[in-house]
N, C-alpha and C. Protein backbone atom coordinates (compact mmCIF):
# COMPACT_ATOMS: atom_id res chain seq x y z
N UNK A 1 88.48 167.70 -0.04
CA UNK A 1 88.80 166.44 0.59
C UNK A 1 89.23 166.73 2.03
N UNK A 2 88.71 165.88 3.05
CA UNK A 2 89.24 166.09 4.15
C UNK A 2 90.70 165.66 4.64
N UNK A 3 90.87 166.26 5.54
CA UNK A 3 92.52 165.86 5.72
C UNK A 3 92.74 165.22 6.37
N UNK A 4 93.82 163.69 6.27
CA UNK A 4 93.34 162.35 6.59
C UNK A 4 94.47 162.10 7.82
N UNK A 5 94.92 161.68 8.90
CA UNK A 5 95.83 161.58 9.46
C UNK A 5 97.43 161.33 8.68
N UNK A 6 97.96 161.18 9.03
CA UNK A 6 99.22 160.56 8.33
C UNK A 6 99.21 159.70 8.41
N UNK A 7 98.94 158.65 9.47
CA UNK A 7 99.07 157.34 8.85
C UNK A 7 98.24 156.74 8.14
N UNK A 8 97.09 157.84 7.27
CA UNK A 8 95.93 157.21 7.17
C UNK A 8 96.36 157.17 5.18
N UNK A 9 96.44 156.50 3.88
CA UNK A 9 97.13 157.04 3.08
C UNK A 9 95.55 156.95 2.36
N UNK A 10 95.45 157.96 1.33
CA UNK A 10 94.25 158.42 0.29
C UNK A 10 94.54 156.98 -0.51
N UNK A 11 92.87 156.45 -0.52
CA UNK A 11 93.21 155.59 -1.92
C UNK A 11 93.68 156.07 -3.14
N UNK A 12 93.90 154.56 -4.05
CA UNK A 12 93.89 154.95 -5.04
C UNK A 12 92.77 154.83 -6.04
N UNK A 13 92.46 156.39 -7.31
CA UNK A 13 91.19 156.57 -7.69
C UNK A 13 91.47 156.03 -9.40
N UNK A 14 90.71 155.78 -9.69
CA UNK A 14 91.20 155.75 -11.76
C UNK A 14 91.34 157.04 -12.35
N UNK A 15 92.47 157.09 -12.92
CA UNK A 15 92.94 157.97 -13.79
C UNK A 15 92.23 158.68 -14.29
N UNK A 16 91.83 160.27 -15.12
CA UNK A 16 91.33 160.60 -15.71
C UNK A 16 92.39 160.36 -17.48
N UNK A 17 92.21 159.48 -18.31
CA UNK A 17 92.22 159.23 -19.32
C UNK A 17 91.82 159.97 -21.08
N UNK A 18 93.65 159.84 -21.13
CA UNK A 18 93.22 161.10 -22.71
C UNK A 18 93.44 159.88 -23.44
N UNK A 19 92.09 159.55 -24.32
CA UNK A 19 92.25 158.80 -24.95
C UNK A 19 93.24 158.99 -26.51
N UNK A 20 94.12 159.89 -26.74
CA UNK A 20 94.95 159.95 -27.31
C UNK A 20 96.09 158.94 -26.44
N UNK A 21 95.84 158.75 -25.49
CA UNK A 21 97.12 158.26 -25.00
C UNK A 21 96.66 156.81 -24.42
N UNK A 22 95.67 155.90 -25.01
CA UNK A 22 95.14 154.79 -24.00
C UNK A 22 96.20 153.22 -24.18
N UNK A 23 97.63 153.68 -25.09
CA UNK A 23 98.44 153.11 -24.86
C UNK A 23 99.24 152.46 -23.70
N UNK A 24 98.98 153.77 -22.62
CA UNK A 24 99.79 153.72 -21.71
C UNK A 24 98.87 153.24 -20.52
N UNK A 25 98.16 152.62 -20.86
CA UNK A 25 96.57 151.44 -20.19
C UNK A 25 97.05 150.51 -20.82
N UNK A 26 97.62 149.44 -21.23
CA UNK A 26 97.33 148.60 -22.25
C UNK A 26 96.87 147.01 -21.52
N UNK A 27 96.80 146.91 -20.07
CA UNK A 27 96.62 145.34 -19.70
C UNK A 27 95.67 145.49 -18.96
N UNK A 28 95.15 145.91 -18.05
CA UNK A 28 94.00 145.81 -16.95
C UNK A 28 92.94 146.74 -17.16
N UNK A 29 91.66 146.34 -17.51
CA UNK A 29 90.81 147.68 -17.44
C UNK A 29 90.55 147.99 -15.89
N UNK A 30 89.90 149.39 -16.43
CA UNK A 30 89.96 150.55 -15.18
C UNK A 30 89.24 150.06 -14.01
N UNK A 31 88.12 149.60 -14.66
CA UNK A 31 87.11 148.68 -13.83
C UNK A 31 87.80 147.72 -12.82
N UNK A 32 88.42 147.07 -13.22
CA UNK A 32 89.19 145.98 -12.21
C UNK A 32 90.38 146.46 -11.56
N UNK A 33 91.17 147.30 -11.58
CA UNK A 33 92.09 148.18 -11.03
C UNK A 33 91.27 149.05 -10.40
N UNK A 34 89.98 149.44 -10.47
CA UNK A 34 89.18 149.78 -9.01
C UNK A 34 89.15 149.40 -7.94
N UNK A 35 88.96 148.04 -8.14
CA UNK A 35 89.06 147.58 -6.84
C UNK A 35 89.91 148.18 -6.11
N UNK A 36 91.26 147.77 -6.36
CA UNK A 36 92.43 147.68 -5.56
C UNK A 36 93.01 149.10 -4.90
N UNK A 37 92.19 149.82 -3.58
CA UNK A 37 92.10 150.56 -3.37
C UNK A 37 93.59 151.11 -2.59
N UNK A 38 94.58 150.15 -2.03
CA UNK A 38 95.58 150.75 -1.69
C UNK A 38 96.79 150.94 -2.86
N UNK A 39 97.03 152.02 -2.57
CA UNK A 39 98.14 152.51 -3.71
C UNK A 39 99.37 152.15 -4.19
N UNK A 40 99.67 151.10 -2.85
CA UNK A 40 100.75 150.33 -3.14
C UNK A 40 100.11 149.28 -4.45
N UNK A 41 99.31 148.48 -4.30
CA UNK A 41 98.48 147.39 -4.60
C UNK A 41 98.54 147.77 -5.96
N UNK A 42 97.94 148.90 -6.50
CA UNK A 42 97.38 149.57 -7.53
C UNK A 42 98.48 149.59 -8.44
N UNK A 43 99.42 150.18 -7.89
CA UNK A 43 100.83 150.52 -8.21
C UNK A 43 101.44 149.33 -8.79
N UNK A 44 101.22 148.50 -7.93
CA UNK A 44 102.00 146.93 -8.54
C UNK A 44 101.44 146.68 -9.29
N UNK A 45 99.91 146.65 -9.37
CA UNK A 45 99.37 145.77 -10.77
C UNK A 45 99.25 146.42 -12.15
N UNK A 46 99.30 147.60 -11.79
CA UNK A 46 99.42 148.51 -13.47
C UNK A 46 101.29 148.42 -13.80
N UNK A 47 102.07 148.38 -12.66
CA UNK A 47 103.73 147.28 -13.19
C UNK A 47 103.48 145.93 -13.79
N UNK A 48 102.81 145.17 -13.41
CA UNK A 48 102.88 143.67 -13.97
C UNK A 48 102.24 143.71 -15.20
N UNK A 49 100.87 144.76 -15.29
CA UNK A 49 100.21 144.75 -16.83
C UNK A 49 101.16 145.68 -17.66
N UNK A 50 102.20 146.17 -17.46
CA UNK A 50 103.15 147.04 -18.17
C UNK A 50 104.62 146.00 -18.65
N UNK A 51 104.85 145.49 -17.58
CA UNK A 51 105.68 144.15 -18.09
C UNK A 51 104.96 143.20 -18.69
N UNK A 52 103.37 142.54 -18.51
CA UNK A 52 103.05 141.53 -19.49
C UNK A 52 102.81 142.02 -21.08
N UNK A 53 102.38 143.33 -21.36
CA UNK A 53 102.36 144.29 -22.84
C UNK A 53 103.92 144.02 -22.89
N UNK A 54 104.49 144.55 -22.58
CA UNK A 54 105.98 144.65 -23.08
C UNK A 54 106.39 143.21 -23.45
N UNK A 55 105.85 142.07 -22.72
CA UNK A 55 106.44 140.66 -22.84
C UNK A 55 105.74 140.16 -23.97
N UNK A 56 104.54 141.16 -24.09
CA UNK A 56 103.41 140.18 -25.55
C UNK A 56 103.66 140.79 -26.67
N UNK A 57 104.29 142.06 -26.47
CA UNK A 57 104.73 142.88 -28.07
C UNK A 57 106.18 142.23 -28.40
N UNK A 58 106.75 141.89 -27.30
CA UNK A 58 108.41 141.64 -27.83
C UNK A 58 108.38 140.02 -28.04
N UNK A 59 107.19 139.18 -28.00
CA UNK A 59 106.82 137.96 -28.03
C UNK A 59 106.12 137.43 -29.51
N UNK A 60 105.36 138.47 -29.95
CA UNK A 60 104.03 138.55 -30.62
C UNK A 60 104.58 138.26 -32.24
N UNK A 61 106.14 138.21 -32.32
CA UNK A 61 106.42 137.49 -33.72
C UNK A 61 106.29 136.69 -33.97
N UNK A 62 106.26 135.51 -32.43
CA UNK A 62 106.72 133.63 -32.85
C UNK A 62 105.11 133.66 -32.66
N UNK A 63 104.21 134.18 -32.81
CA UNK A 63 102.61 132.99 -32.77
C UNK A 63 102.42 133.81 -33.73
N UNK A 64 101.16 132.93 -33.97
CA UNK A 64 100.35 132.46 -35.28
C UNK A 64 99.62 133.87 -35.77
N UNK A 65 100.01 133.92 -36.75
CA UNK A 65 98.60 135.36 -37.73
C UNK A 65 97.62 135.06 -37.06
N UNK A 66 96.43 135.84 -37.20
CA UNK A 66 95.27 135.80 -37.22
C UNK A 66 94.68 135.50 -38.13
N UNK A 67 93.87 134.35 -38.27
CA UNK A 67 93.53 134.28 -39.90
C UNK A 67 92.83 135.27 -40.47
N UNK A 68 92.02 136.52 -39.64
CA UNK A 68 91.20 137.56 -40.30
C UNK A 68 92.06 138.80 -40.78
N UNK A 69 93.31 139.03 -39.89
CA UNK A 69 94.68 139.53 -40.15
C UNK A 69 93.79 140.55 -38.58
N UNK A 70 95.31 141.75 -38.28
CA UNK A 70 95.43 141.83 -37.38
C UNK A 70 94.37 143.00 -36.71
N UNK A 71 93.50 144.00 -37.62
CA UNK A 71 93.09 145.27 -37.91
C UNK A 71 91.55 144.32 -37.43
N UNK A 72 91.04 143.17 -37.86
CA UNK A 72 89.92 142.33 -37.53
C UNK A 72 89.52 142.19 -36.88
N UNK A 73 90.91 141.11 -36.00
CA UNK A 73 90.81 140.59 -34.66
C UNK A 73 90.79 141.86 -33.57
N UNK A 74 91.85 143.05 -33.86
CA UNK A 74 91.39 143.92 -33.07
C UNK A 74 90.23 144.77 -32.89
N UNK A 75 89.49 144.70 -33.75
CA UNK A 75 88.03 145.52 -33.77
C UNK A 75 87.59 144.40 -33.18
N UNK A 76 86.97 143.20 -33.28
CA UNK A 76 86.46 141.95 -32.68
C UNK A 76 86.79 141.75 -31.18
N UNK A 77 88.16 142.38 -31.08
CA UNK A 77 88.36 142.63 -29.47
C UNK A 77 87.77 143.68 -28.84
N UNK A 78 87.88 144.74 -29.33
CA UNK A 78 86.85 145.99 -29.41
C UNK A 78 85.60 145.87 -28.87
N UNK A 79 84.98 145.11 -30.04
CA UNK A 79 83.70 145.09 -29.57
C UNK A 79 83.41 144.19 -28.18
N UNK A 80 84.02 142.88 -27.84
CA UNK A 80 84.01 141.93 -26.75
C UNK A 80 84.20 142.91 -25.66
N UNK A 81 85.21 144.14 -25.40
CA UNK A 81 85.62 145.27 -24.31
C UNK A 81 84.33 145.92 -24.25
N UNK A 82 83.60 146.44 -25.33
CA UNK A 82 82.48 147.34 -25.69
C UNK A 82 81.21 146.76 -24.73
N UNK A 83 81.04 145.44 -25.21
CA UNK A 83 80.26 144.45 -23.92
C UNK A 83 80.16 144.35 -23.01
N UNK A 84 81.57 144.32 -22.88
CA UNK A 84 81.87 144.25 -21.48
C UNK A 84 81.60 145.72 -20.67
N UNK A 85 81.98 146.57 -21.09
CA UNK A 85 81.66 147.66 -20.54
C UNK A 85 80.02 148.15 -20.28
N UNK A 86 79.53 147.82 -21.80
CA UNK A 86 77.84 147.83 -22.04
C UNK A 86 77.20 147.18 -20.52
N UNK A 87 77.59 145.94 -20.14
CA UNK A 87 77.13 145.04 -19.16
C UNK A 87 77.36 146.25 -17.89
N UNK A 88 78.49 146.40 -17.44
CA UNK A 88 78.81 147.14 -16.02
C UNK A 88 78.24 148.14 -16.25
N UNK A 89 78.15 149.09 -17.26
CA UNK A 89 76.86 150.00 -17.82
C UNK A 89 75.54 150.00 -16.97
N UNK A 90 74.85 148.82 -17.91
CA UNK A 90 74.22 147.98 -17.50
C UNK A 90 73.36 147.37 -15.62
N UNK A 91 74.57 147.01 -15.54
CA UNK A 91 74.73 147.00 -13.82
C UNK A 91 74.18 147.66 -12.72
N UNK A 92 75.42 148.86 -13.54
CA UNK A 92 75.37 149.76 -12.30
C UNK A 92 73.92 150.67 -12.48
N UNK A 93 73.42 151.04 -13.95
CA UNK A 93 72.33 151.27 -13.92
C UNK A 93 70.81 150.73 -13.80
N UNK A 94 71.34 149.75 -12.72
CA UNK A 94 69.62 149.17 -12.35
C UNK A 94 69.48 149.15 -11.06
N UNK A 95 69.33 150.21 -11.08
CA UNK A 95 68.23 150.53 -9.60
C UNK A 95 68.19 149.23 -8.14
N UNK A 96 67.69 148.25 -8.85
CA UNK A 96 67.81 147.77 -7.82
C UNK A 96 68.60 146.61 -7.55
N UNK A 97 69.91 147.16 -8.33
CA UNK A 97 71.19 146.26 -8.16
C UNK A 97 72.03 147.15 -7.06
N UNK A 98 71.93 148.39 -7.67
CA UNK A 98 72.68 149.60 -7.15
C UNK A 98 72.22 149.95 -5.94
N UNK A 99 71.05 150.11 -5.57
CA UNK A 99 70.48 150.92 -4.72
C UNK A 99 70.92 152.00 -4.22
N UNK A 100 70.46 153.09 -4.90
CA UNK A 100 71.27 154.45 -5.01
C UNK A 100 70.93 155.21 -3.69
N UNK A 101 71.45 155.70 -2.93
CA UNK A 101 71.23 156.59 -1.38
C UNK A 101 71.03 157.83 -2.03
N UNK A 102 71.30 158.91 -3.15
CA UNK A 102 71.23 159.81 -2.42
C UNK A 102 70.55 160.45 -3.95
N UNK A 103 70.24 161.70 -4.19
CA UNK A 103 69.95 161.98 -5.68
C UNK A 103 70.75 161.97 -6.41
N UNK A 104 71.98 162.19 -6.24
CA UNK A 104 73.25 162.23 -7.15
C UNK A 104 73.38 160.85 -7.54
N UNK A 105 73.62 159.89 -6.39
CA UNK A 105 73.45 158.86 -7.24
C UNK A 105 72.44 157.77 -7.73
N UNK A 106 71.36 158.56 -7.91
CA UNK A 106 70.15 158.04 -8.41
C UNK A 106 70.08 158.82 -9.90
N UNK A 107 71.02 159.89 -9.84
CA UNK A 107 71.30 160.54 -11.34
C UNK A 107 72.70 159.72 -11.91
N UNK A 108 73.56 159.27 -11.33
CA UNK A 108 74.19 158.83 -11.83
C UNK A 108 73.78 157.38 -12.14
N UNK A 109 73.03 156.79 -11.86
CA UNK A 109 72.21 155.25 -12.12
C UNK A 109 71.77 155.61 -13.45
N UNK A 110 70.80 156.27 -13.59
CA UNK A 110 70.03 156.80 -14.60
C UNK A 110 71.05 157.17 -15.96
N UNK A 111 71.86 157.83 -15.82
CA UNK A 111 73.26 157.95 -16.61
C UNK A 111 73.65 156.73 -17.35
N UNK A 112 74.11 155.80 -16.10
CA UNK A 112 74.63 154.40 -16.67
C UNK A 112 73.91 153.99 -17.23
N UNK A 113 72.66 153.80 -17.22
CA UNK A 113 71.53 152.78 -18.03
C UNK A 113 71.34 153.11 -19.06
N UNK A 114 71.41 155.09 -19.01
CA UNK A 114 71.73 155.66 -21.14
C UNK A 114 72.80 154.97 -21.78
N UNK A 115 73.80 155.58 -21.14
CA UNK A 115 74.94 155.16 -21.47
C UNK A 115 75.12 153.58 -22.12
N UNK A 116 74.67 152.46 -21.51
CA UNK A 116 74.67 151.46 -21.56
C UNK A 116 74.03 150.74 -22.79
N UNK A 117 72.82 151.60 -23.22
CA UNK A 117 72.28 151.37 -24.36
C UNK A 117 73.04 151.87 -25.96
N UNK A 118 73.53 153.37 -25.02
CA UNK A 118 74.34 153.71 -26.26
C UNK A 118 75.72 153.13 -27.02
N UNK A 119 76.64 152.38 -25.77
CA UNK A 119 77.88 151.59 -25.83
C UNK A 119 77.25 150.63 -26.24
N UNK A 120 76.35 149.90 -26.35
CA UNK A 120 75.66 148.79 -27.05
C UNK A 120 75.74 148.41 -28.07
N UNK A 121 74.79 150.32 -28.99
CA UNK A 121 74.52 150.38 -30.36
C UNK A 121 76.04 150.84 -30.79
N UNK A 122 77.08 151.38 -29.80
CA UNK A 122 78.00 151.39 -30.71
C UNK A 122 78.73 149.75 -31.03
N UNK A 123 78.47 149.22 -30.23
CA UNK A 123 78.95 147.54 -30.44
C UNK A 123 78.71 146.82 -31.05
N UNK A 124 77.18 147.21 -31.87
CA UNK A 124 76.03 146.33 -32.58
C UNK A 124 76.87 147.07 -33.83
N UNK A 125 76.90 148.53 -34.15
CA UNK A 125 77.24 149.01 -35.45
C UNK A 125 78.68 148.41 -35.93
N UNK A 126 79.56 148.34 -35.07
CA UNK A 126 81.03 147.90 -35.18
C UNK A 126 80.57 146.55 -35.46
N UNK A 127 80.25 145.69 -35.03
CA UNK A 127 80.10 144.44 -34.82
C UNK A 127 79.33 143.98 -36.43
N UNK A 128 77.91 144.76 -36.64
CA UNK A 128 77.67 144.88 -37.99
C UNK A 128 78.69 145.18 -39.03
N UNK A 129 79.57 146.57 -39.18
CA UNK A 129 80.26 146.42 -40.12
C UNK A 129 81.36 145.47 -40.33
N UNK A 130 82.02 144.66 -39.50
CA UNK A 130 82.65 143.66 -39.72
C UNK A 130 81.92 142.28 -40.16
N UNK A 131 80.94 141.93 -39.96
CA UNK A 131 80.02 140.91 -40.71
C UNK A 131 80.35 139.72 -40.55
N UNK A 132 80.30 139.05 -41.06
CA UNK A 132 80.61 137.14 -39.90
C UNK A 132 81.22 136.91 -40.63
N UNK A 133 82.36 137.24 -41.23
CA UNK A 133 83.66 136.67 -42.08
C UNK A 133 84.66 136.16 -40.99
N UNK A 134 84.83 135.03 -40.61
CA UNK A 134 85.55 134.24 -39.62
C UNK A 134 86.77 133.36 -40.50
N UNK A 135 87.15 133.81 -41.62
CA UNK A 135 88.42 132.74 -42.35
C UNK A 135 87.99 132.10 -43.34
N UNK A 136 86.56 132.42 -43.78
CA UNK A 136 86.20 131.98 -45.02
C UNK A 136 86.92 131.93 -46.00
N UNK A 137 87.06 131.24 -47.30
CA UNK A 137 87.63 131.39 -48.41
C UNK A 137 87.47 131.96 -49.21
């Protein structure tokens, strides 16, 4: 990395992530905390998604069950994230959304668009084994 003036400050980059630990992520995906390239910025909004988890776990007694119970709705959320990711997948791997400059990232295009198919079928299989039981009787 080159060396930046002092008043000049390094953005901020996304975490490298042990998913043993994706607790300590729990409100904003990575994707949208990209944006926010100054570190102050960054800084604040992974505080406010750390106080709104803390406000929805210490909250999360007074509302309603889930009628599928709670192990359901969270795979069902799962998969909706899985989509979502599939899509920016998706995205970034089409050529001529991206328009890639250089070979690296004309290999990394190519990447996303595997990738994208494969986060898919894992969404389709999850999504299959839960089966359209929505509160039936």
């Amino acid at each position: 990395m080159p060396d930046l003036p002092e008043s000049v400050t390094p953005p901020a980059i996304p975490p490298v992530i042990d998913p043993s630990r994706f607790e300590d992520f729990p409100a904003f995906r990575e994707t949208f905390l990209a944006i926010f390239t100054t570190p102050e910025h960054n800084a604040a909004l992974r505080e406010v998604g750390d106080m709104v988890w803390e406000m929805a776990l210490e909250f999360r007694g007074y509302w309603p069950d889930q009628p599928e119970g709670s192990i359901r709705t969270e795979l069902r959320a799962l998969v909706a994230d899985l989509r979502v990711v599939q899509g920016h997948l998706a995205s970034l791997g089409n050529p001529e959304m991206t328009s890639p400059n250089t070979p690296q990232e004309g290999h990394h295009v190519r990447v996303a668009a595997r990738l994208a198919v494969n986060v898919g079928n894992a969404a389709d299989t999850l999504e299959s084994e839960l089966g359209t039981w929505r509160g039936e009787a």
